[in-house]
C-alpha atoms as a PDB file:
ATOM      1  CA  UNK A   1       0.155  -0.180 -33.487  1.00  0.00           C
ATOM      2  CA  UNK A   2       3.601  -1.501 -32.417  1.00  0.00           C
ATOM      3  CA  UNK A   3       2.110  -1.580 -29.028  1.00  0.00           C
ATOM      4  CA  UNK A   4      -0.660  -3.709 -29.338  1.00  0.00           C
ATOM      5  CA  UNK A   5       0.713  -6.226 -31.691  1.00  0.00           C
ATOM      6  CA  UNK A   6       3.501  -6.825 -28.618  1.00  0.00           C
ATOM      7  CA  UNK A   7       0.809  -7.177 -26.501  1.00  0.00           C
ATOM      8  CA  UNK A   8      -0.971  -9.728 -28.103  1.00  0.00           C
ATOM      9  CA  UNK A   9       2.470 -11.536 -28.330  1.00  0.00           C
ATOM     10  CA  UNK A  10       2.836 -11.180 -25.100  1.00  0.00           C
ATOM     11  CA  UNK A  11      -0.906 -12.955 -24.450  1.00  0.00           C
ATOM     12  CA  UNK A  12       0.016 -15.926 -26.459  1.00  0.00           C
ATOM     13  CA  UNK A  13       2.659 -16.595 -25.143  1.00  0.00           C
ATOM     14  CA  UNK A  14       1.174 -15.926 -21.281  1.00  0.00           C
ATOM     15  CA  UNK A  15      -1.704 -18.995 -22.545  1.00  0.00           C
ATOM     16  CA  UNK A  16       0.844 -21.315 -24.381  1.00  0.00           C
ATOM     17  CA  UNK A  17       1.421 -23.364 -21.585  1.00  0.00           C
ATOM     18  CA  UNK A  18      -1.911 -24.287 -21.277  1.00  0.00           C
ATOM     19  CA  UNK A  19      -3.295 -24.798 -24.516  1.00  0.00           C
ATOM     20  CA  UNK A  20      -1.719 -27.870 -25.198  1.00  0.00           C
ATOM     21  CA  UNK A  21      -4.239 -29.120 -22.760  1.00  0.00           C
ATOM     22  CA  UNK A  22      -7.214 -27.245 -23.593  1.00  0.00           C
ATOM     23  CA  UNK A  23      -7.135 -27.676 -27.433  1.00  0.00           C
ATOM     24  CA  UNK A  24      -4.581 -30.697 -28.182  1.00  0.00           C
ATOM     25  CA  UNK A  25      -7.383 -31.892 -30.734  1.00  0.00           C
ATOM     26  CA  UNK A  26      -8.216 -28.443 -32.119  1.00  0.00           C
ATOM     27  CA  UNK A  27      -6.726 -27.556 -35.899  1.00  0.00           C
ATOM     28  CA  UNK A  28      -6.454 -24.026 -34.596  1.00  0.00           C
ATOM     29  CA  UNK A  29      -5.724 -22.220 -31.770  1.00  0.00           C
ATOM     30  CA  UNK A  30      -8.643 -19.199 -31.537  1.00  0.00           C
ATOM     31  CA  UNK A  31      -7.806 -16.357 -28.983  1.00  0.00           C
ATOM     32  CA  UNK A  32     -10.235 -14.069 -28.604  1.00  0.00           C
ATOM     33  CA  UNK A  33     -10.183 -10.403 -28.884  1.00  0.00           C
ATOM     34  CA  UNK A  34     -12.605  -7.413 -27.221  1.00  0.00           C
ATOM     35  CA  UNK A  35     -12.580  -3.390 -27.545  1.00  0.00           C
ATOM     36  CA  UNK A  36     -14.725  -0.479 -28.493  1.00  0.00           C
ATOM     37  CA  UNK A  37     -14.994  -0.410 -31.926  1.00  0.00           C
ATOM     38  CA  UNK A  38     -17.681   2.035 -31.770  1.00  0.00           C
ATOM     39  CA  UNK A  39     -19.477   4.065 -28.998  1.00  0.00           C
ATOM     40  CA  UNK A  40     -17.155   6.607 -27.149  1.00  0.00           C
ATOM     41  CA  UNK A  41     -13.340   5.114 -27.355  1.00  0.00           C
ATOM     42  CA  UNK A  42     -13.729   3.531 -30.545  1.00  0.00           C
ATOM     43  CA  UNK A  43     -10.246   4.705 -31.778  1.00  0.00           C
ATOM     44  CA  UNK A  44      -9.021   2.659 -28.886  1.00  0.00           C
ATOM     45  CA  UNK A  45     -10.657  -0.678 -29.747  1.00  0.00           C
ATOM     46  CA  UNK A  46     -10.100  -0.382 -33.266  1.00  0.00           C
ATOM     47  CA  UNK A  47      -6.287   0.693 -32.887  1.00  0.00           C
ATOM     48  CA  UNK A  48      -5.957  -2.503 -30.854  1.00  0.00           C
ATOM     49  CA  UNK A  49      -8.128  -4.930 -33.107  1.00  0.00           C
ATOM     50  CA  UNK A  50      -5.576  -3.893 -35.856  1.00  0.00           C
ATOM     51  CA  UNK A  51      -2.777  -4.511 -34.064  1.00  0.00           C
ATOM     52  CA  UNK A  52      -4.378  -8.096 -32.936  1.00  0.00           C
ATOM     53  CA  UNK A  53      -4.722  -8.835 -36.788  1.00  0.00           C
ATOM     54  CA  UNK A  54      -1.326  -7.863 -37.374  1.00  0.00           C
ATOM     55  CA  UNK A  55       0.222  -9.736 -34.901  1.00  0.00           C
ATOM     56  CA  UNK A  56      -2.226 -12.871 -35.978  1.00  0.00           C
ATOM     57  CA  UNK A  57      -0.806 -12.732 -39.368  1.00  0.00           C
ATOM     58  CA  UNK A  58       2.749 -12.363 -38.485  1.00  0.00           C
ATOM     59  CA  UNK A  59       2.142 -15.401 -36.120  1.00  0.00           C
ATOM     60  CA  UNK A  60       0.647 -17.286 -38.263  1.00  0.00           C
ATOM     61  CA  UNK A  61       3.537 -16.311 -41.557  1.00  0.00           C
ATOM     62  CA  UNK A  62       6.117 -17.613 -38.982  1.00  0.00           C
ATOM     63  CA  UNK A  63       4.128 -21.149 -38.102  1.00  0.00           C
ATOM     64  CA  UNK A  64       2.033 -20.592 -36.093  1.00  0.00           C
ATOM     65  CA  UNK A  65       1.852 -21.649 -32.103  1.00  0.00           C
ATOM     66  CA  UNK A  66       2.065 -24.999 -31.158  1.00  0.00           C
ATOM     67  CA  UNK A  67       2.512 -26.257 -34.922  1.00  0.00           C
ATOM     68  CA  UNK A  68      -0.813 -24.991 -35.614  1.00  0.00           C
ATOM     69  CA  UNK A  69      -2.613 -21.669 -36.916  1.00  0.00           C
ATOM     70  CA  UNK A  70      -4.126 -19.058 -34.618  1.00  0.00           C
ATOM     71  CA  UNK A  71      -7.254 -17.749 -35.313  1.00  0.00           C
ATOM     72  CA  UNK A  72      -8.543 -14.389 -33.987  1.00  0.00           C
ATOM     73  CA  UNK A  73     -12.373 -13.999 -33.205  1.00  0.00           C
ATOM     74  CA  UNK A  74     -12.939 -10.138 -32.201  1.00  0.00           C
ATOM     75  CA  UNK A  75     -15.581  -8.976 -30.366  1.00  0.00           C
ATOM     76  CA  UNK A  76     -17.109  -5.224 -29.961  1.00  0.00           C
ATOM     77  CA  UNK A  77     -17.939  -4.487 -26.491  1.00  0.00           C
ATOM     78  CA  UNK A  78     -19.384  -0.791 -27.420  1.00  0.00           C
ATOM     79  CA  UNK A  79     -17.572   0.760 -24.740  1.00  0.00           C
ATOM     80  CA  UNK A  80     -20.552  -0.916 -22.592  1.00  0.00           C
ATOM     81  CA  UNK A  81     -20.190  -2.881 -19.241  1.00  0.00           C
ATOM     82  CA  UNK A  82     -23.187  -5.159 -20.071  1.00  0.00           C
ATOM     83  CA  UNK A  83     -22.090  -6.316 -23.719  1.00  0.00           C
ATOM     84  CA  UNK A  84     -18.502  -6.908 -22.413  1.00  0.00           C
ATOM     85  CA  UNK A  85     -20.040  -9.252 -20.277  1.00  0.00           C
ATOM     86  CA  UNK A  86     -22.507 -10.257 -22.818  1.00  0.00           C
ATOM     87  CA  UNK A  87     -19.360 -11.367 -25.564  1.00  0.00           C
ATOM     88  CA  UNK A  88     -16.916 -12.488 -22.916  1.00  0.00           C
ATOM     89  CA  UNK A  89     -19.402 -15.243 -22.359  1.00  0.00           C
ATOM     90  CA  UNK A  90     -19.922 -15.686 -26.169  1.00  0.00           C
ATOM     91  CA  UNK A  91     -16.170 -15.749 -26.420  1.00  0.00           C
ATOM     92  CA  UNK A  92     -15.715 -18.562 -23.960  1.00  0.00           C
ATOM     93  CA  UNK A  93     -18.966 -20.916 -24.080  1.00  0.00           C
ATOM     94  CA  UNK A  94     -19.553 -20.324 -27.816  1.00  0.00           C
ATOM     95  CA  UNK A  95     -16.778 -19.786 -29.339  1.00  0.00           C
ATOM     96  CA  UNK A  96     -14.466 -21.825 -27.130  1.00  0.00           C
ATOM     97  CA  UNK A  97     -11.372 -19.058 -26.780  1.00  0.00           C
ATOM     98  CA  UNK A  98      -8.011 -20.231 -24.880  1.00  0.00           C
ATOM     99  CA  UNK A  99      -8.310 -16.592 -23.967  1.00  0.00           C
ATOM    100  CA  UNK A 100      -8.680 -13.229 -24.600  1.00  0.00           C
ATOM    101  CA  UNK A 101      -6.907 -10.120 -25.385  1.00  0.00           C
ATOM    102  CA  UNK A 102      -9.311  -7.075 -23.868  1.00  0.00           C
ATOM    103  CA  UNK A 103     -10.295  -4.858 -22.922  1.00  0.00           C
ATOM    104  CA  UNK A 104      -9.482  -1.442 -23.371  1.00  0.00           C
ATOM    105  CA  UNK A 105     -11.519  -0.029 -20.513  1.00  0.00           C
ATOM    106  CA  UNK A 106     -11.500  -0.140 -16.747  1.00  0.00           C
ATOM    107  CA  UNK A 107     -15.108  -0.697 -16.439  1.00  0.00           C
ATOM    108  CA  UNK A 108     -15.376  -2.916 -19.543  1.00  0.00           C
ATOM    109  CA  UNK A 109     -12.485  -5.576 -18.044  1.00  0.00           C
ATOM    110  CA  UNK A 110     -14.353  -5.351 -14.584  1.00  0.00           C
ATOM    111  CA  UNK A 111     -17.424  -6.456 -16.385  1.00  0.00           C
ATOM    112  CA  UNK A 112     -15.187  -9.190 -18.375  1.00  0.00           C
ATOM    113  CA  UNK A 113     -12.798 -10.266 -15.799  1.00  0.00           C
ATOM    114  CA  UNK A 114     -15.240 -12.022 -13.167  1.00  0.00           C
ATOM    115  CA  UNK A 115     -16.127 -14.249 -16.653  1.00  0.00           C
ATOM    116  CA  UNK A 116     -12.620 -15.229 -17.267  1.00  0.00           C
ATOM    117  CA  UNK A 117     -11.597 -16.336 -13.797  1.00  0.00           C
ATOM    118  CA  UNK A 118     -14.802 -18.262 -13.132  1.00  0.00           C
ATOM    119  CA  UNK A 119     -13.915 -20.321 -16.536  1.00  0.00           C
ATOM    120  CA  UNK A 120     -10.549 -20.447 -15.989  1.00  0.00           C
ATOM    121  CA  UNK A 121      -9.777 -18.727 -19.411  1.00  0.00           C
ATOM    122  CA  UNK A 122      -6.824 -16.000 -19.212  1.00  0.00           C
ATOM    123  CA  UNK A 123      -7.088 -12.943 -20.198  1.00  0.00           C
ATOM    124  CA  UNK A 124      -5.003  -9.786 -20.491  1.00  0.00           C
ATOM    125  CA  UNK A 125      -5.886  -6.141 -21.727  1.00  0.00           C
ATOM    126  CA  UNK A 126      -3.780  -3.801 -23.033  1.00  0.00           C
ATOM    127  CA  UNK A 127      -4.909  -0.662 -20.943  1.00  0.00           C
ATOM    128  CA  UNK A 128      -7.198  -1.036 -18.468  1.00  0.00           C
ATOM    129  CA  UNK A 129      -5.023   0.649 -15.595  1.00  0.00           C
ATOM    130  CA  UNK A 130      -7.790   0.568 -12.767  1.00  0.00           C
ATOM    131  CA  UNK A 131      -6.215  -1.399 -10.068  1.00  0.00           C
ATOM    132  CA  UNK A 132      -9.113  -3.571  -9.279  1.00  0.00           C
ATOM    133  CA  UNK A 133      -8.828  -5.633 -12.668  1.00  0.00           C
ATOM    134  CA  UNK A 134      -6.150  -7.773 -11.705  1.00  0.00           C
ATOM    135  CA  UNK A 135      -7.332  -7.887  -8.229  1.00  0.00           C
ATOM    136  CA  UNK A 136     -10.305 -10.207  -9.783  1.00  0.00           C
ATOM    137  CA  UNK A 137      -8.127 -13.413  -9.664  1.00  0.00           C
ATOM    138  CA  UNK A 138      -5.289 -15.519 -10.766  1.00  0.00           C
ATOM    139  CA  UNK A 139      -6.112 -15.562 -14.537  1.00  0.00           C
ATOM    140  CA  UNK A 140      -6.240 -11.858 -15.217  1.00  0.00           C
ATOM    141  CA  UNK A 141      -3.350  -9.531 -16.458  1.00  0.00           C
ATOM    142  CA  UNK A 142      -3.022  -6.383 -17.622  1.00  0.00           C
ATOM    143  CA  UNK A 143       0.247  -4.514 -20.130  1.00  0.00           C
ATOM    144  CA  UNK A 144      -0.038  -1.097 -18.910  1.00  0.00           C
ATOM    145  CA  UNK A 145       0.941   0.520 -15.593  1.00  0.00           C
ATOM    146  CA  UNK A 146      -2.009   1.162 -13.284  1.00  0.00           C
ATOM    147  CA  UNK A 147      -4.259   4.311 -12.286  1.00  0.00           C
ATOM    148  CA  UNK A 148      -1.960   5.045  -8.698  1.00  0.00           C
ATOM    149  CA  UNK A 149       0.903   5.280 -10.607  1.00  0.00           C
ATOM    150  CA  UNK A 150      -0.771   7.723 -13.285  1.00  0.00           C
ATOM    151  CA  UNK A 151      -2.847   9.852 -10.995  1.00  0.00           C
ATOM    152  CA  UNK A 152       0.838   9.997  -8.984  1.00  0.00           C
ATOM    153  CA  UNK A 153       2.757  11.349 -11.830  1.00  0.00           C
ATOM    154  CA  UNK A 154       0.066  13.808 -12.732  1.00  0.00           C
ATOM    155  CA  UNK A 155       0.054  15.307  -9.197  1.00  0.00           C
ATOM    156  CA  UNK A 156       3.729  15.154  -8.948  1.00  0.00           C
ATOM    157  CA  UNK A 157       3.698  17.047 -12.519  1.00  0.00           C
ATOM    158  CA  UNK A 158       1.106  19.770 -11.633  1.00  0.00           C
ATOM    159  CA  UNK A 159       2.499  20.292  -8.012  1.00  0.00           C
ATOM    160  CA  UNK A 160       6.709  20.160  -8.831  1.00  0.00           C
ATOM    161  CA  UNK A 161       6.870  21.537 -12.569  1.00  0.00           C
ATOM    162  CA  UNK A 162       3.646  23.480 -12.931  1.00  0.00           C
ATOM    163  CA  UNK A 163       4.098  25.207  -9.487  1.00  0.00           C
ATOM    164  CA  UNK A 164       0.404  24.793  -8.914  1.00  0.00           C
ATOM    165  CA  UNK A 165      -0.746  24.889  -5.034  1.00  0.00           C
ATOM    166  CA  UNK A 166      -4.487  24.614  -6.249  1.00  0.00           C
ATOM    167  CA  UNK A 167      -5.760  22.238  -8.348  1.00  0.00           C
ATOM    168  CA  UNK A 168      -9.446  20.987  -9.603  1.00  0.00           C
ATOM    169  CA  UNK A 169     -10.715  17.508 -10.860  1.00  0.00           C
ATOM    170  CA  UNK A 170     -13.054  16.886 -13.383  1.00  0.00           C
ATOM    171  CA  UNK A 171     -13.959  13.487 -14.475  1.00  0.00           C
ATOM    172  CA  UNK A 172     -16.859  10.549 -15.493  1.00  0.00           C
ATOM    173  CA  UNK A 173     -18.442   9.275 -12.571  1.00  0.00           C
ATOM    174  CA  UNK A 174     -19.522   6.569 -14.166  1.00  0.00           C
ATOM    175  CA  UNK A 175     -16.595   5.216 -15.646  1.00  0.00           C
ATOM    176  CA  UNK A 176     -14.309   3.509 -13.175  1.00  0.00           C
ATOM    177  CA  UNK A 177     -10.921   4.793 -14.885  1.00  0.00           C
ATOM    178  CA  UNK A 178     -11.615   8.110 -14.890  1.00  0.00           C
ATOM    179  CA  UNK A 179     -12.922   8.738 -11.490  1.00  0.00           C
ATOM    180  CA  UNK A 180     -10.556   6.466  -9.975  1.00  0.00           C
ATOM    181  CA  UNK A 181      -7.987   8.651 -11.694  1.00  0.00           C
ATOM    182  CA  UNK A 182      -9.285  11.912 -10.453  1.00  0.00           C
ATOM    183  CA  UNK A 183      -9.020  10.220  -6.753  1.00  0.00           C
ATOM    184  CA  UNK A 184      -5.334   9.104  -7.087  1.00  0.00           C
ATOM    185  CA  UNK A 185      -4.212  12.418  -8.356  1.00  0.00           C
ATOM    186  CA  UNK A 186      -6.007  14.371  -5.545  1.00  0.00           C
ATOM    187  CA  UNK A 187      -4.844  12.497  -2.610  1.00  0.00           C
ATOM    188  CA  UNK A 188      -1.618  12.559  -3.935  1.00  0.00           C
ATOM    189  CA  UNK A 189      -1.867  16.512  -4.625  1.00  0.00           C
ATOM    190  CA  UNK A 190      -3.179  16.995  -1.367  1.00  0.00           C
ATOM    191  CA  UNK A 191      -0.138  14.694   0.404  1.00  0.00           C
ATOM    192  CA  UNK A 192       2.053  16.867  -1.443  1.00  0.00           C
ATOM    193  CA  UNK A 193       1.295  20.143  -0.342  1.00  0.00           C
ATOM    194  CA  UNK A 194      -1.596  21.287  -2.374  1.00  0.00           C
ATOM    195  CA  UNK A 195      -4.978  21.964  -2.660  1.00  0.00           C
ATOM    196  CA  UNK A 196      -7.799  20.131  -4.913  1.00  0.00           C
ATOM    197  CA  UNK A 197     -10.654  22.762  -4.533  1.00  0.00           C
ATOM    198  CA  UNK A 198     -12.957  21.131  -6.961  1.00  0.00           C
ATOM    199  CA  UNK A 199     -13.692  17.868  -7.685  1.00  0.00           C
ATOM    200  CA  UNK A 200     -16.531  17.559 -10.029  1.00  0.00           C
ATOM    201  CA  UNK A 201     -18.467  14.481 -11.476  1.00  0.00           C
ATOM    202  CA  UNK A 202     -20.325  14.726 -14.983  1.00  0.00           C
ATOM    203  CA  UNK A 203     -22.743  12.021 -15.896  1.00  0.00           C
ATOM    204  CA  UNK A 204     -21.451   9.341 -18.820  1.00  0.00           C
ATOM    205  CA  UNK A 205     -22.498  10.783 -22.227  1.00  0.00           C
ATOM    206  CA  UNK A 206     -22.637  14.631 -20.785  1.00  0.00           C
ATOM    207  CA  UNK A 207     -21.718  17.059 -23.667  1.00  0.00           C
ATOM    208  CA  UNK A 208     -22.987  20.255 -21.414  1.00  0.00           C
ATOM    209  CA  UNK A 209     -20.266  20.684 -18.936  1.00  0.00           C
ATOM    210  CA  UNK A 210     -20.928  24.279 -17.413  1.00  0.00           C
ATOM    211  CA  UNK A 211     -22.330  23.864 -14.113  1.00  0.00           C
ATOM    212  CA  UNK A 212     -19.184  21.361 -13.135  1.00  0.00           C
ATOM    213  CA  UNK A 213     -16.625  24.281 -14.895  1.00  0.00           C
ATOM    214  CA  UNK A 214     -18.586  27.275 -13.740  1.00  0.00           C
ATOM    215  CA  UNK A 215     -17.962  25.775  -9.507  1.00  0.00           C
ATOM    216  CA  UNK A 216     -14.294  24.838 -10.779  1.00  0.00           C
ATOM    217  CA  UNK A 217     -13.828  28.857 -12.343  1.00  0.00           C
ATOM    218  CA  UNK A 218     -15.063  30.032  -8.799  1.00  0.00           C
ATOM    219  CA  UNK A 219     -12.280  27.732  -6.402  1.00  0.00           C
ATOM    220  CA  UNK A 220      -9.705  29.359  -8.920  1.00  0.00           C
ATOM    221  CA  UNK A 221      -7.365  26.610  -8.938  1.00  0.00           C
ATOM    222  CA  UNK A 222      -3.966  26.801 -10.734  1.00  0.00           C
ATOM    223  CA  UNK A 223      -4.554  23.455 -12.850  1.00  0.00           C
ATOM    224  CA  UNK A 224      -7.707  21.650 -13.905  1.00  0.00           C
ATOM    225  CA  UNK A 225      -7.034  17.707 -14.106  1.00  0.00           C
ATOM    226  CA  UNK A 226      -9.461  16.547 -16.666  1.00  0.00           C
ATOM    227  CA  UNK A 227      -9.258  12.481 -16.241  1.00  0.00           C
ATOM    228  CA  UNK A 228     -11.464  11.925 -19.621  1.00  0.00           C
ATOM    229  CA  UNK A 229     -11.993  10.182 -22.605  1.00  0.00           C
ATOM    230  CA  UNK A 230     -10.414  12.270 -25.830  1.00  0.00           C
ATOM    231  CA  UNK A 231     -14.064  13.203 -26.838  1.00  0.00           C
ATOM    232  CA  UNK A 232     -14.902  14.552 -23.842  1.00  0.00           C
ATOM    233  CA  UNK A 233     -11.586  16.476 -23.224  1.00  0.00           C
ATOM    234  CA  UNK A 234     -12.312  18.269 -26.278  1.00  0.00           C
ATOM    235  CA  UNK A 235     -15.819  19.352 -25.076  1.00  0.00           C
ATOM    236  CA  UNK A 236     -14.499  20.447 -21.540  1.00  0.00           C
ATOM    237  CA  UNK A 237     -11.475  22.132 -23.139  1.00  0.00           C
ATOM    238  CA  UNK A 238     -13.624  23.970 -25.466  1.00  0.00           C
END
């Protein structure tokens, strides 16, 4: 919770310098907000909408920005490229945001990001750590360390403290994050010495994972690198 109210302190005050421009007439300063509150990381979305409201109210108790109040318009992008892109544009044309705290994931940002830097509107999420999010332009940030590092640490982890020489890689192919996770931490297991001697995709929304884990049980690797969501961690673990 701590986390994301700093992060949406840190957005403000990324945008301050420009909304004197963009809203000296407005009463109110509204920054908009987007995450999963439902569909398959809603504890994600919703974590960070409270910590938005938090930080809003704190903000707002201390006087504000700019001498006037911020307001906070959320958005629920479902976990779903196409309604990211569907409320970033609400966001910015309708509800006429300085910018925009989101979102939680990769593929959700990728969707929202292109929107942002076309309209000039900043934006920053929390946690989307694929690398091609701030690669979309000048306006877009991120708060989080990115999926090279990650996937490196992993490898280094498996590979230096595990002792593992084989490893395996299961992951979302549809879901930039997690298969661009699975590809850092191989070639970076590889380049170490070891072995990835499965890499298996599942389809988005799988919950019957046993052809992917029956190949993986067959390479016998040492590790298994699941680069998942929590739900379907549990379902692979289990």
């Amino acid at each position: 919770m701590k986390k994301n109210l700093f992060l949406f302190a840190l957005a403000v005050l990324t945008v301050s310098l420009v909304l004197a421009g963009c809203q000296q007439q407005a009463t109110e300063i509204k920054i908009g907000g987007v995450g999963p509150v439902s569909g398959e990381a809603a504890t994600f979305g919703q974590s960070t909408k409270e910590g938005c409201e938090l930080a809003v109210e704190e903000w707002n108790k201390a006087g504000g920005l700019l001498g006037k109040q911020i307001k906070l318009i959320y958005q629920d992008d479902k976990g779903d490229p196409t309604e990211a892109a569907t409320v970033w544009t609400k966001l910015i044309s309708q509800d006429k945001v300085a910018a925009i705290v989101g979102t939680v994931m990769s593929k959700c940002s990728l969707a929202g990001a292109p929107i942002s830097q076309a309209n000039k509107v900043p934006m920053i999420s929390p946690t989307s750590t694929n690398p091609k999010v701030t690669e979309v332009g000048d306006y877009i940030f991120r708060a989080c360390f990115i999926d090279p590092f990650q996937g490196t640490v992993g490898a280094k982890f498996a590979y230096e403290n595990l002792n593992a020489r084989k490893a395996a890689c299961i992951f979302d192919v549809g879901n930039d994050y997690t298969k661009g996770l699975s590809e850092f931490f191989r070639d970076k297991f590889n380049a170490l010495g070891g072995e990835v001697v499965a890499f298996e995709a599942h389809a988005t929304g799988a919950t019957d994972f046993k052809a992917q884990l029956t190949k993986i049980i067959a390479a016998k690797p040492d590790v298994i690198y699941i680069s998942d969501y929590y739900n379907d961690v549990a379902l692979i673990a289990k």
